[in-house]
Protein backbone atom coordinates (compact mmCIF):
# COMPACT_ATOMS: atom_id res chain seq x y z
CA UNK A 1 120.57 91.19 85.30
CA UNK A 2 121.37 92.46 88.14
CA UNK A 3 125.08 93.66 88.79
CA UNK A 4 124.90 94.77 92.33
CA UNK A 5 124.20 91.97 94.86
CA UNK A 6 121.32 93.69 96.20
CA UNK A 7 118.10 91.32 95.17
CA UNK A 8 114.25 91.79 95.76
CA UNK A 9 111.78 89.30 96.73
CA UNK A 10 108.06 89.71 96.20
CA UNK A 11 106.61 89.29 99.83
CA UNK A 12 102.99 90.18 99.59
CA UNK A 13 100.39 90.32 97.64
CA UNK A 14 96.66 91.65 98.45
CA UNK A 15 93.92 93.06 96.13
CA UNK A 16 90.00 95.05 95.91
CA UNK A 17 87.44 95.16 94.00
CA UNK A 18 84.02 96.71 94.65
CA UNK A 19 81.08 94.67 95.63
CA UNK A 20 78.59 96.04 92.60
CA UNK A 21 78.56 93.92 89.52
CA UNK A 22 77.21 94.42 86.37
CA UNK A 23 76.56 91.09 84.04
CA UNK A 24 77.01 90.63 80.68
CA UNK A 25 72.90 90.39 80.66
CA UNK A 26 72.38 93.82 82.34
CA UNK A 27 74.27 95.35 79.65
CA UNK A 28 72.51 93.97 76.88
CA UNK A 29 69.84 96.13 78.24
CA UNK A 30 71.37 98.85 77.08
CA UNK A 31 73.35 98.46 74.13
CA UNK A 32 72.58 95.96 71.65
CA UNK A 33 74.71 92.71 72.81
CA UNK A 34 73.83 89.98 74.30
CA UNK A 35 76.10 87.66 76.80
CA UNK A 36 76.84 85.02 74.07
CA UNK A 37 78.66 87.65 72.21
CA UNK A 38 80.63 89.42 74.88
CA UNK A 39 81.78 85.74 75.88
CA UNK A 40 82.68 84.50 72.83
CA UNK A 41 84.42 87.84 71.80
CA UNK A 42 86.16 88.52 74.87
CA UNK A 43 85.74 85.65 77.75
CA UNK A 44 84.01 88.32 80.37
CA UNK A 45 80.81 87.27 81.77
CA UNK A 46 80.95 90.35 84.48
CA UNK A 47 82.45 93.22 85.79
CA UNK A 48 82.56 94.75 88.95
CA UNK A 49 82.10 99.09 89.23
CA UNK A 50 83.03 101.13 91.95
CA UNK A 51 79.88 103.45 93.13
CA UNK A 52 79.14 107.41 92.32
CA UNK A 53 80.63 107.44 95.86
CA UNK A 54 83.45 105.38 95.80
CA UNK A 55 87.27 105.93 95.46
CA UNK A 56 90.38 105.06 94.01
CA UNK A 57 92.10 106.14 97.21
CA UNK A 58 89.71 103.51 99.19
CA UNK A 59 90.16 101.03 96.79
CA UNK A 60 93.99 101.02 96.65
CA UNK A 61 94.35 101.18 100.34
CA UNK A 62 92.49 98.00 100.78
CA UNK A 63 94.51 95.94 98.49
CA UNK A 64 97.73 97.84 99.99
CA UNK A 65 96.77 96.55 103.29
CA UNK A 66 96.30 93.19 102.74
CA UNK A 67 99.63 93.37 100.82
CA UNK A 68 101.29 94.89 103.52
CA UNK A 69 100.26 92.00 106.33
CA UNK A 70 100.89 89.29 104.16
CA UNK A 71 104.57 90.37 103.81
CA UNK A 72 104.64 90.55 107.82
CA UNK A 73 104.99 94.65 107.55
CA UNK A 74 103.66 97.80 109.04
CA UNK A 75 102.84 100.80 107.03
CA UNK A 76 105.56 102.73 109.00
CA UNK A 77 107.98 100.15 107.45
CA UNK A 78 107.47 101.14 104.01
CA UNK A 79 110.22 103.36 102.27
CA UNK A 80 108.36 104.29 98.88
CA UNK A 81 104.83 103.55 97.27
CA UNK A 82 104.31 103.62 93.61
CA UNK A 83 100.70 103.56 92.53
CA UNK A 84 100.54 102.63 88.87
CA UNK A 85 96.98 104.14 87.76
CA UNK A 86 95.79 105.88 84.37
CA UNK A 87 92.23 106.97 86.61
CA UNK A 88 93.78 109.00 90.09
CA UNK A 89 90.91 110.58 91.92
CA UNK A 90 93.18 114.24 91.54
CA UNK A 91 94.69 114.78 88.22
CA UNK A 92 98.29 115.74 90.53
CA UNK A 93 98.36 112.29 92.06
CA UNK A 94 96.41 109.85 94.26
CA UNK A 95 100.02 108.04 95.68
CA UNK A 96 100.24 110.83 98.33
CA UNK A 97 96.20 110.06 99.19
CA UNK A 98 96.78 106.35 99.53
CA UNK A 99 99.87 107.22 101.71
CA UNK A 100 98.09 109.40 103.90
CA UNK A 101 95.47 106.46 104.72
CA UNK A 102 97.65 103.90 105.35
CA UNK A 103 99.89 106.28 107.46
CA UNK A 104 102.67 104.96 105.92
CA UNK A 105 104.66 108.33 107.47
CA UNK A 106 108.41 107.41 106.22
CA UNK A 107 107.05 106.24 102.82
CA UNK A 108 107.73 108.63 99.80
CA UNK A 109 105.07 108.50 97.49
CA UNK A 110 103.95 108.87 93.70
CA UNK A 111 102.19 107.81 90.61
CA UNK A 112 103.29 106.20 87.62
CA UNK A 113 101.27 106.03 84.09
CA UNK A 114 101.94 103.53 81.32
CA UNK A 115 98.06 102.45 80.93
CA UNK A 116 97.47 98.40 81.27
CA UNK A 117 101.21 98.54 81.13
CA UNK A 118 101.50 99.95 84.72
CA UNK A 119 101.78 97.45 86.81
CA UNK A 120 104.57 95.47 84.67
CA UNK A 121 106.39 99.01 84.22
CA UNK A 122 105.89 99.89 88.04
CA UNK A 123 107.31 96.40 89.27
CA UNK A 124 110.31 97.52 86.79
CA UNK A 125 110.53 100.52 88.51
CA UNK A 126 110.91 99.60 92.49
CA UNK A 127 112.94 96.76 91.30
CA UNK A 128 115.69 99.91 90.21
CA UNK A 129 115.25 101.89 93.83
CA UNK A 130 115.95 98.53 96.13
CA UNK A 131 119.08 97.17 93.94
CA UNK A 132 120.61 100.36 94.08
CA UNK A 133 120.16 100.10 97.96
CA UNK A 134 118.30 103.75 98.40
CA UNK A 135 114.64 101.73 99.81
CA UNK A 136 114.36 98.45 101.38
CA UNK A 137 110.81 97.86 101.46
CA UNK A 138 108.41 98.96 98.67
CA UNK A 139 104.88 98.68 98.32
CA UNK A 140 103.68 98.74 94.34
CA UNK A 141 99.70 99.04 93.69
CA UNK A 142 98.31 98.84 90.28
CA UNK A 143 94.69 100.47 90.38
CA UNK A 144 91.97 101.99 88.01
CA UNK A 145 88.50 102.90 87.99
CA UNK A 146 87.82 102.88 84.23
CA UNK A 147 84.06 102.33 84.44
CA UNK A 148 84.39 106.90 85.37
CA UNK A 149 85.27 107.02 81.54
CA UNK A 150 83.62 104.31 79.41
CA UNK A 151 81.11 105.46 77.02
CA UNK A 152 77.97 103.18 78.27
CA UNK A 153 76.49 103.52 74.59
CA UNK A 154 79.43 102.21 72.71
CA UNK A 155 79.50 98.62 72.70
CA UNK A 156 82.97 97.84 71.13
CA UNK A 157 84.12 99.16 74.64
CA UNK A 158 81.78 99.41 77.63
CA UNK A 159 81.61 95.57 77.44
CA UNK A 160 85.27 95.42 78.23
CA UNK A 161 86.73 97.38 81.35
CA UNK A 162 85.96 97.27 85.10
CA UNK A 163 86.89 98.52 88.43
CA UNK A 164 89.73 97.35 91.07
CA UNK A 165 92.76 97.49 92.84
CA UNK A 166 95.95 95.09 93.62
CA UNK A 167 98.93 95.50 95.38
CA UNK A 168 102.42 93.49 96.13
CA UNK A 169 105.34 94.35 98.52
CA UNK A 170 108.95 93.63 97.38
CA UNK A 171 111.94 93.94 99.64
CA UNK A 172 115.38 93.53 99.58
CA UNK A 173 116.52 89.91 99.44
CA UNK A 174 119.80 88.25 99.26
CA UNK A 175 119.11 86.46 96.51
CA UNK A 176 117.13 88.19 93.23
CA UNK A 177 113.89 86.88 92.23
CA UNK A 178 113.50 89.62 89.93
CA UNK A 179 114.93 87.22 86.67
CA UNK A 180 114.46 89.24 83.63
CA UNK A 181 112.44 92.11 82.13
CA UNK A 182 111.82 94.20 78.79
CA UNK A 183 109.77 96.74 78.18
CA UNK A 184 108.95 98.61 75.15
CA UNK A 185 106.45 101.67 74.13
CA UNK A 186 105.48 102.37 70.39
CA UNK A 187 104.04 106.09 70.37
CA UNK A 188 102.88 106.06 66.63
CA UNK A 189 99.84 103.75 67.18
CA UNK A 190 98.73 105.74 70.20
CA UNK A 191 95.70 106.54 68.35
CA UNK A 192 94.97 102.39 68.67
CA UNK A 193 93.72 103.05 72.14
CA UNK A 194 93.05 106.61 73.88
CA UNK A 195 91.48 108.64 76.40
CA UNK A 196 92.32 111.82 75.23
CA UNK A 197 91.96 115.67 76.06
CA UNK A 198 89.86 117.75 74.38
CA UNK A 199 88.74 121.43 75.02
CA UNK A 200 87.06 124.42 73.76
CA UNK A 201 88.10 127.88 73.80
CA UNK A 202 88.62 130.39 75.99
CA UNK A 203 89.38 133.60 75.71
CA UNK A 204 90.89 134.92 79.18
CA UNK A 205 91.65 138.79 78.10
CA UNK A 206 91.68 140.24 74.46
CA UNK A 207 94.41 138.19 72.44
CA UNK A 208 94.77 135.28 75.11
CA UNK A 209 92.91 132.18 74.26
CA UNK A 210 93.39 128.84 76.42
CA UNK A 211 91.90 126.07 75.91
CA UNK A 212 89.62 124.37 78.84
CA UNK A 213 88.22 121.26 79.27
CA UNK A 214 87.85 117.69 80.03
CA UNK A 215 88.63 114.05 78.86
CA UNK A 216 86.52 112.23 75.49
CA UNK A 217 85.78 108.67 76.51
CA UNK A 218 87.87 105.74 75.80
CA UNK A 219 88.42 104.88 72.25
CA UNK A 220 89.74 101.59 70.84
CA UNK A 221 90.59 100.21 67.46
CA UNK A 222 89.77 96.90 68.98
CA UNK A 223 91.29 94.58 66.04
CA UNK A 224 94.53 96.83 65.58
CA UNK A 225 95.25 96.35 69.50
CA UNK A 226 93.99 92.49 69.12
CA UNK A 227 96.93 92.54 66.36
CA UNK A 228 99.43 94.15 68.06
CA UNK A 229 99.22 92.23 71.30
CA UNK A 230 98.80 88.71 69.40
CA UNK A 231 102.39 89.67 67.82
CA UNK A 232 104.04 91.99 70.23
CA UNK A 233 103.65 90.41 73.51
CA UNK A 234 105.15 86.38 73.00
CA UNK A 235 108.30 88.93 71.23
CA UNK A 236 108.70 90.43 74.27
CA UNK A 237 108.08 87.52 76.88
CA UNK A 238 110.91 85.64 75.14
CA UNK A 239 112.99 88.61 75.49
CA UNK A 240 112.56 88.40 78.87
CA UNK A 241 113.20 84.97 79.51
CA UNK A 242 115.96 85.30 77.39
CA UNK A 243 117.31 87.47 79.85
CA UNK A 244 116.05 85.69 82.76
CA UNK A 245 118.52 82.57 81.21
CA UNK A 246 115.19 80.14 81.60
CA UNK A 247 113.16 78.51 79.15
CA UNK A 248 108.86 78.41 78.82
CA UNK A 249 108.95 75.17 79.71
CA UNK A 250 110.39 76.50 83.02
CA UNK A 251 107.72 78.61 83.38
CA UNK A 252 105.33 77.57 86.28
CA UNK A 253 102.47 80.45 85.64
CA UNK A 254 102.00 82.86 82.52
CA UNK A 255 100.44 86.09 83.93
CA UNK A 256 99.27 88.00 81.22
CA UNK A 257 97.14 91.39 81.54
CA UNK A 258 93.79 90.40 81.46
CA UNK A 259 92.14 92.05 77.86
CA UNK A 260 91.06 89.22 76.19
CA UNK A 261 90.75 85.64 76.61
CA UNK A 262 91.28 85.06 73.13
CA UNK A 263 94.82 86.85 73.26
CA UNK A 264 95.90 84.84 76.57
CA UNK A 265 95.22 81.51 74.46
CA UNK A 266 97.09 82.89 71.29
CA UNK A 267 99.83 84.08 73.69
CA UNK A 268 100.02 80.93 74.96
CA UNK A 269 99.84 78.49 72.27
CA UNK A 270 102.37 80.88 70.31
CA UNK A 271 104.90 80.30 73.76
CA UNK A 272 104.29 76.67 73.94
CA UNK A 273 102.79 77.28 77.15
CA UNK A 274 99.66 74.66 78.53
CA UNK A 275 96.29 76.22 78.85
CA UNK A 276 96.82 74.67 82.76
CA UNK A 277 99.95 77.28 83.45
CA UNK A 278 97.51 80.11 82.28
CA UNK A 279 96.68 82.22 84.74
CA UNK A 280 93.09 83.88 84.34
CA UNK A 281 90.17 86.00 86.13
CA UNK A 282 88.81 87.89 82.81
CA UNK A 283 85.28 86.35 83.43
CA UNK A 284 84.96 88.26 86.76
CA UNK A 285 86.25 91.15 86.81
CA UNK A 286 86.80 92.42 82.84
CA UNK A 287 90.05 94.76 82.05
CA UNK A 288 90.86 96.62 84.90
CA UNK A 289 93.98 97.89 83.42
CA UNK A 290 97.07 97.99 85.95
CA UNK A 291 95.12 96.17 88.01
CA UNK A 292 94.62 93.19 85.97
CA UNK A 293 97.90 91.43 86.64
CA UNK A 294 98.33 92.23 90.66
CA UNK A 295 94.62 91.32 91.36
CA UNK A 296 94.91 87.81 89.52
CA UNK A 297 98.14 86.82 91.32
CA UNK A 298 96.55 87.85 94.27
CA UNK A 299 93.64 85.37 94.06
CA UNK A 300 96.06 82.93 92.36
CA UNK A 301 98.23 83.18 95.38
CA UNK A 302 95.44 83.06 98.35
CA UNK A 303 93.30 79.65 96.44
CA UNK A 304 97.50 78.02 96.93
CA UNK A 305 97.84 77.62 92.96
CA UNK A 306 101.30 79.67 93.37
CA UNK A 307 103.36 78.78 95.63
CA UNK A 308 106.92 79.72 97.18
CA UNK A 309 109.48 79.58 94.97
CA UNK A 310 107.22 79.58 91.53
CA UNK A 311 108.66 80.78 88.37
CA UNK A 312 105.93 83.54 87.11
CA UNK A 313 105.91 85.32 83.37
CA UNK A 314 104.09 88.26 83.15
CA UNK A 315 103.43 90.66 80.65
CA UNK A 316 101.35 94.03 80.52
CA UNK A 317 100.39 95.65 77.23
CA UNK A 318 98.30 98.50 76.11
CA UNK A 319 97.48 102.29 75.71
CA UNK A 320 100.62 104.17 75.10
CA UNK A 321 101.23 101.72 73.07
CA UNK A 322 102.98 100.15 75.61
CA UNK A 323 103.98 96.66 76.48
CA UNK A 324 106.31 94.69 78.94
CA UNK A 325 106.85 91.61 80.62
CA UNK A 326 108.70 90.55 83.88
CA UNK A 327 110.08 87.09 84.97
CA UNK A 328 110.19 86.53 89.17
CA UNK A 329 109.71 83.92 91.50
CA UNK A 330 107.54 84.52 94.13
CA UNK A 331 108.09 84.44 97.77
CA UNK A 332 111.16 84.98 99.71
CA UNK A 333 113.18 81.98 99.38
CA UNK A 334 117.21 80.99 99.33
């Protein structure tokens, strides 16, 4: 796919989450649940929350670090950071923030919003900036704090999302490990799954109303998403292989966002992919939305499952609706 001989190599990986946890048990204490029906719905047994306290800033800069000295880099060395996040701590942006504490000085900086999409999207993204030649090295962190807007007495949802942070570094490589992508959005089911605005009145002088406010919850049509990723996201994985000229059975690790443990076996099966290649953290840590993906390759990639040189098939999907996948190897190899 790529037409101008610059590649990208994925050279670092690193990832946060906070140290509180909340079990499946603790929540049945306050919504009517119990852990045998979280599991069996959704494969999480826990979730861990960042504090009343806590940042996304600090959270992102962690995982960004560890990122940054497994690749062998300094912050200084970094030429742009993309923080893919649907929860910044400031509405304007938390890239800058996360910039500031890593004193990455030469690094431009910004955020980038496609949902549990982001991370998929974001790799997409500084893929484009190093083949055209503009930035060598590029540091892309997929973070979210989603616990700030879960409604604790809905059950269809607060059983579902937690807190945390990953990160990677890519840099330009001779060779392009970046195989194959596509990425799609669907605006008309938007409604599927939301955090939306909503506001009341104000009335600033006689005649001139604006409207002021704050954020409802999340909201989730839980079986029209389960639908929708169950058909959309194999669609769009073969697309990308397709592109990536490789087959599944090439495939050494699927990477899939981490929603649902029933949708990464349907996924799966439908790819004719073995439950062994299947990458997956869900009981831990819950949906942590653009972090999902970066966090579990993290751990995947520190406990030596992947390895230089692996084949790895990812796909995001979610709010938007959006959806995506990405084929790479990982490392830097010839």
């Amino acid at each position: 796919m790529n037409q101008l001989g610059i590649g990208i190599a994925i050279t670092g990986s690193g990832s946060a989450t906070p140290e509180v946890t909340l079990d499946n048990y603790q929540l049945s204490q306050i919504v009517e649940t119990s852990d045998e029906w979280i599991t069996a719905r959704t494969g999480i047994r826990e979730r861990h929350l960042v504090g009343a306290e806590g940042s996304l800033r600090a959270i992102a800069t962690t995982a960004a670090q560890r990122a940054i000295a497994m690749a062998g880099l300094a912050p200084t060395d970094l030429d742009l950071i993309i923080l893919a996040t649907s929860t910044p701590d400031d509405l304007f942006g938390s890239a800058s923030q996360v910039q500031a504490s890593l004193e990455a000085s030469k690094a431009v900086a910004f955020d980038l919003t496609a949902a549990c999409s982001g991370f998929v999207f974001g790799l997409v993204t500084a893929s484009q900036f190093i083949r055209t030649g503009v930035y060598q090295n590029v540091l892309l962190i997929g973070a979210d704090i989603l616990s700030r807007w879960v409604d604790w007495s809905d059950r269809t949802t607060c059983v579902l999302f937690g807190d945390g942070a990953g990160a990677v570094v890519l840099q330009a490589n001779e060779s392009d490990h970046l195989l194959g992508f596509e990425l799609r959005s669907n605006g008309t089911q938007n409604s599927c799954l939301q955090l939306d605005y909503t506001s009341q009145n104000k009335e600033i002088v006689k005649g001139v109303v604006v409207g002021q406010g704050t954020y409802r919850p999340i909201a989730m049509n839980g079986k029209e998403v389960y639908r929708f990723a169950v058909q959309k996201v194999p669609e769009v994985i073969e697309k990308a292989l397709f592109r990536a000229n490789i087959t599944a059975e090439e495939v050494d690790w699927l990477l899939l966002h981490q929603a649902n443990q029933r949708i990464l076996d349907a996924v799966a099966q439908r790819l004719g992919i073995s439950k062994e290649k299947v990458l997956s953290n869900l009981a831990h840590y819950g949906n942590t939305s653009a972090a999902s993906i970066p966090l579990a390759l993290d751990e995947a990639v520190r406990e030596g499952k992947i390895q230089p040189g692996d084949v790895i098939a990812t796909a995001g999907f979610g709010a938007g609706l959006t959806w995506g996948s990405t084929i790479f190897r990982w490392g830097r190899t010839s």
